[in-house]
Protein backbone atom coordinates (compact mmCIF):
# COMPACT_ATOMS: atom_id res chain seq x y z
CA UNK A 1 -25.92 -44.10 -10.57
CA UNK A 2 -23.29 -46.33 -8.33
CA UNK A 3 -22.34 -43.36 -6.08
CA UNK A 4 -19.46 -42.18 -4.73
CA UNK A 5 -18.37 -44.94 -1.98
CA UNK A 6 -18.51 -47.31 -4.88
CA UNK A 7 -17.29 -45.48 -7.31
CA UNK A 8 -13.89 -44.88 -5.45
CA UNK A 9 -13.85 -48.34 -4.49
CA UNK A 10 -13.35 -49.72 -7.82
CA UNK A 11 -11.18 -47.19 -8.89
CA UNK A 12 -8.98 -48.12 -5.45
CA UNK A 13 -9.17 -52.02 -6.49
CA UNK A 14 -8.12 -51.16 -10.08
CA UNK A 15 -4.73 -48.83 -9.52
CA UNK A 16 -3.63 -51.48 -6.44
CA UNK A 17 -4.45 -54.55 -8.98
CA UNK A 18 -2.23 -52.76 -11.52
CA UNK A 19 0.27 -51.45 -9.08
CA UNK A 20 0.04 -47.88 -9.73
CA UNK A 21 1.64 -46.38 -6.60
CA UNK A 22 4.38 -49.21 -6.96
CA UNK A 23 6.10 -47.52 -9.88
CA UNK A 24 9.24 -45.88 -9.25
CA UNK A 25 9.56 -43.85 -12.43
CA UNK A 26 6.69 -41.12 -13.08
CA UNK A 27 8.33 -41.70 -16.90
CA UNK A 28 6.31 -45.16 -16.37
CA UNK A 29 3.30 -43.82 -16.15
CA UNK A 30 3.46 -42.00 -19.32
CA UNK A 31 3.31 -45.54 -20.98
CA UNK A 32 0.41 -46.97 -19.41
CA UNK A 33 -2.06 -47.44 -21.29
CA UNK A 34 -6.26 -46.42 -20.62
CA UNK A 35 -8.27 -49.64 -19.58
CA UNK A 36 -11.91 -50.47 -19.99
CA UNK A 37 -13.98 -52.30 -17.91
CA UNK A 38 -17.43 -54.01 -18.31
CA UNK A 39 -19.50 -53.00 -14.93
CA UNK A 40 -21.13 -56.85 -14.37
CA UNK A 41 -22.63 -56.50 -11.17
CA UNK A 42 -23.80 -53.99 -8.19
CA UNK A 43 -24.31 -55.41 -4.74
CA UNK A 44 -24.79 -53.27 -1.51
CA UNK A 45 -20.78 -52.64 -1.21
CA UNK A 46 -18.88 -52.66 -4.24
CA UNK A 47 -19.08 -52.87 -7.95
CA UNK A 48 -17.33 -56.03 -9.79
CA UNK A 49 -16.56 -55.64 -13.17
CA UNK A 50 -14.60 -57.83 -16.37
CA UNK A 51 -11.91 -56.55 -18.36
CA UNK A 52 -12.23 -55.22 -21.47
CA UNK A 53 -9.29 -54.13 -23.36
CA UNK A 54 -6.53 -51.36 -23.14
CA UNK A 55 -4.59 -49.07 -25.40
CA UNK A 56 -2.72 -46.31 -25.42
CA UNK A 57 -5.34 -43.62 -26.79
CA UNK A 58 -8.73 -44.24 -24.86
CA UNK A 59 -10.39 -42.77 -27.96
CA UNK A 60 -9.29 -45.46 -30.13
CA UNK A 61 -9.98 -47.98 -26.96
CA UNK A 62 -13.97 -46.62 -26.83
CA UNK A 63 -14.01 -46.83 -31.17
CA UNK A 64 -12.50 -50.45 -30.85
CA UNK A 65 -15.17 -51.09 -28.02
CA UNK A 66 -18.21 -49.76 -30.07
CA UNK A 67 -17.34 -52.92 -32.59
CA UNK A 68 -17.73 -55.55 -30.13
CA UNK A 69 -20.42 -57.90 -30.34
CA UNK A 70 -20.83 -57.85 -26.29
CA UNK A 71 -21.55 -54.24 -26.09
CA UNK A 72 -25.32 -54.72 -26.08
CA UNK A 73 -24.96 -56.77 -22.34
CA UNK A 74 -23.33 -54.00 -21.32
CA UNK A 75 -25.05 -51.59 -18.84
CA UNK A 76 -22.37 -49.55 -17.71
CA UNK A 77 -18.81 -49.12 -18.90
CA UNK A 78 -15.74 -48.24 -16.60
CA UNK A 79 -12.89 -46.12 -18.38
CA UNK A 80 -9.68 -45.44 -16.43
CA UNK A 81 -6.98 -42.93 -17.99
CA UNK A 82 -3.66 -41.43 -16.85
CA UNK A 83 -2.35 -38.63 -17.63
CA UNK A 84 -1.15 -34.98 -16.69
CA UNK A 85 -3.13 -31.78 -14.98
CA UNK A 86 -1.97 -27.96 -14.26
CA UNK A 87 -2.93 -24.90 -13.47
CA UNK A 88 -4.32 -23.08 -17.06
CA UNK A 89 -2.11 -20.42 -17.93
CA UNK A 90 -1.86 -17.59 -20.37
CA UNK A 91 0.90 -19.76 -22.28
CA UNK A 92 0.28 -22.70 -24.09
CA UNK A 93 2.17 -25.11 -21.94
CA UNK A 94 1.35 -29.40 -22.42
CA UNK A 95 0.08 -30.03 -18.93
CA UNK A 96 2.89 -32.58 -18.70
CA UNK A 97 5.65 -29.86 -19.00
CA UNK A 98 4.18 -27.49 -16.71
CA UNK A 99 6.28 -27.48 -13.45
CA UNK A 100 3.12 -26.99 -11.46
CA UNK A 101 1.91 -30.44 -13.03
CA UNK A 102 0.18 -33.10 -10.72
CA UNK A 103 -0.12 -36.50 -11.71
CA UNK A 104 -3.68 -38.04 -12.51
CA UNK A 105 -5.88 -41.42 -12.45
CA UNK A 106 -9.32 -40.54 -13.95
CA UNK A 107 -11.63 -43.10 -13.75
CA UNK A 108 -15.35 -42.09 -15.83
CA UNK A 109 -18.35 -44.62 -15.41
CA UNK A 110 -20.78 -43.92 -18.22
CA UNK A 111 -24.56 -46.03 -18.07
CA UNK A 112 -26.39 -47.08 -21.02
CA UNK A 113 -29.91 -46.09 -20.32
CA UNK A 114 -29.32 -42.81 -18.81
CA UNK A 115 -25.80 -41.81 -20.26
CA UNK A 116 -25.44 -39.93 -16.75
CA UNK A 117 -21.09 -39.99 -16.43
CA UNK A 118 -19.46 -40.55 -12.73
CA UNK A 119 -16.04 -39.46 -12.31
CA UNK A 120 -13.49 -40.31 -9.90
CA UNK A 121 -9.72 -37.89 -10.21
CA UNK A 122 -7.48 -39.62 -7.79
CA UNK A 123 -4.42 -36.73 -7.68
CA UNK A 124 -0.80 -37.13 -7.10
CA UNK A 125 0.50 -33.65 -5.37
CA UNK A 126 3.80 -35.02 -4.70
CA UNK A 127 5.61 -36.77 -7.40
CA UNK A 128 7.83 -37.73 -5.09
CA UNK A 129 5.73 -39.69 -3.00
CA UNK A 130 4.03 -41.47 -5.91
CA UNK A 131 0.75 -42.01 -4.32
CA UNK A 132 -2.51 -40.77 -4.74
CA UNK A 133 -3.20 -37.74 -1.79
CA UNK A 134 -6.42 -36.44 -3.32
CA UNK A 135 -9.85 -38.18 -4.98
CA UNK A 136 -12.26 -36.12 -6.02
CA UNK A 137 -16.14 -37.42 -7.23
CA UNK A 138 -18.37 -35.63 -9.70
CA UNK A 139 -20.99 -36.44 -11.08
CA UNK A 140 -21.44 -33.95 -14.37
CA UNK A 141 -19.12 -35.54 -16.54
CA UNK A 142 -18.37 -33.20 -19.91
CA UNK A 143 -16.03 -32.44 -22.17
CA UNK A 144 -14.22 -34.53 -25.41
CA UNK A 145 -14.02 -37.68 -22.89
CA UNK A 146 -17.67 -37.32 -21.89
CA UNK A 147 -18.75 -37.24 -24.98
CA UNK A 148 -17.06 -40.39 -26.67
CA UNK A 149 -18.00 -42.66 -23.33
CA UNK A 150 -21.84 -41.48 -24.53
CA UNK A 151 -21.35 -42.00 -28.13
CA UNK A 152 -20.58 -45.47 -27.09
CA UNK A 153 -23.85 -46.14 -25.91
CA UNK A 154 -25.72 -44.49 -29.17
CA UNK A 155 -27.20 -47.39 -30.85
CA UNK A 156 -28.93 -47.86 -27.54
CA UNK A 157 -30.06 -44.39 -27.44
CA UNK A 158 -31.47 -44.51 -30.87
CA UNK A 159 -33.51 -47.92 -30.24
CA UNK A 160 -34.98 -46.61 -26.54
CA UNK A 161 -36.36 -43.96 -28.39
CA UNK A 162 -37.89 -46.17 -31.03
CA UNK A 163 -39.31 -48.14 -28.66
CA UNK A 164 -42.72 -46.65 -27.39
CA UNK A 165 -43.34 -45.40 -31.21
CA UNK A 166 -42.99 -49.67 -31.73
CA UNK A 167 -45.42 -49.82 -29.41
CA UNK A 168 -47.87 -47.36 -30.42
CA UNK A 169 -47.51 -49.00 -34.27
CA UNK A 170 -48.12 -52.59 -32.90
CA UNK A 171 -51.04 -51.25 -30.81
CA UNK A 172 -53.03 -49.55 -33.95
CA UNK A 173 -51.66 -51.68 -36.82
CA UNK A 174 -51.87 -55.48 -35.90
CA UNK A 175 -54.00 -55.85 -33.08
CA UNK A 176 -57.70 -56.12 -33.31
């Protein structure tokens, strides 16, 4: 796990790299698409990471990602969405019609070897101000989202836990 100072950090670096609080038109942000990023390295203050791709639905962004013949030198993966949050309600309202709606960055770090998820929520209360003026850190990522950042990482999951049977078989089978 990166932590949270990190975490936020990167997530910071990201939306001012894209320009996310320079948009004038919340309609904007609608449009942009979810990004993926490659975590490369960890020193003592900040995480640096490499591009990966972007597209409009981060689902089909992780199912285009799980083809890529880089994915096994990844160790962690970086997703950043945008969308819509509101209160729940008793009606079945989109989150992006309700008029108590806030603006949202989510950023979800998912690593291969543990699948443990780090979020980051940056919030915008104030559409009118278009910046962020609340960032929340967690570190029990679930749901849909959750789930398809871990499924990424399956193939891995599969051959960790192949590994010390490998072991055992190479042990009693081919060694004298």
């Amino acid at each position: 796990m990166y932590g949270e100072t990190k975490c936020k950090d990167v997530l910071k670096r990201i939306l001012e790299q894209n320009n996310f609080n320079k948009d004038e038109d919340n309609d904007i942000l609608d449009a942009r698409p979810s990004s993926l990023y490659n975590i490369t390295s960890v020193d003592e203050n900040s995480l640096e990471y490499t591009y990966i791709g972007e597209a409009t639905d981060p689902y089909r962004l992780l199912d285009h990602a799980s083809q890529s013949s880089d994915l096994p030198s990844w160790n962690s993966v970086l997703l950043i969405t945008y969308g819509w949050a509101a209160p729940f309600t008793d009606e079945d309202i989109p989150p992006s019609k309700n008029p108590e709606r806030i603006r949202v960055a989510l950023s979800c770090i998912v690593h291969r070897e543990s699948l443990k998820i780090e979020t980051v929520i940056c919030m915008m209360e104030n559409l009118d101000s278009n910046e962020f003026s609340h960032v929340e850190y967690d570190t029990n990522g679930t749901g849909q989202l959750a789930d398809a950042l871990q499924k990424l990482f399956d193939p891995f999951k599969s051959a960790m836990k192949n590994i010390p049977k490998l072991k055992e078989m190479s042990n009693e089978n081919f060694f004298i």
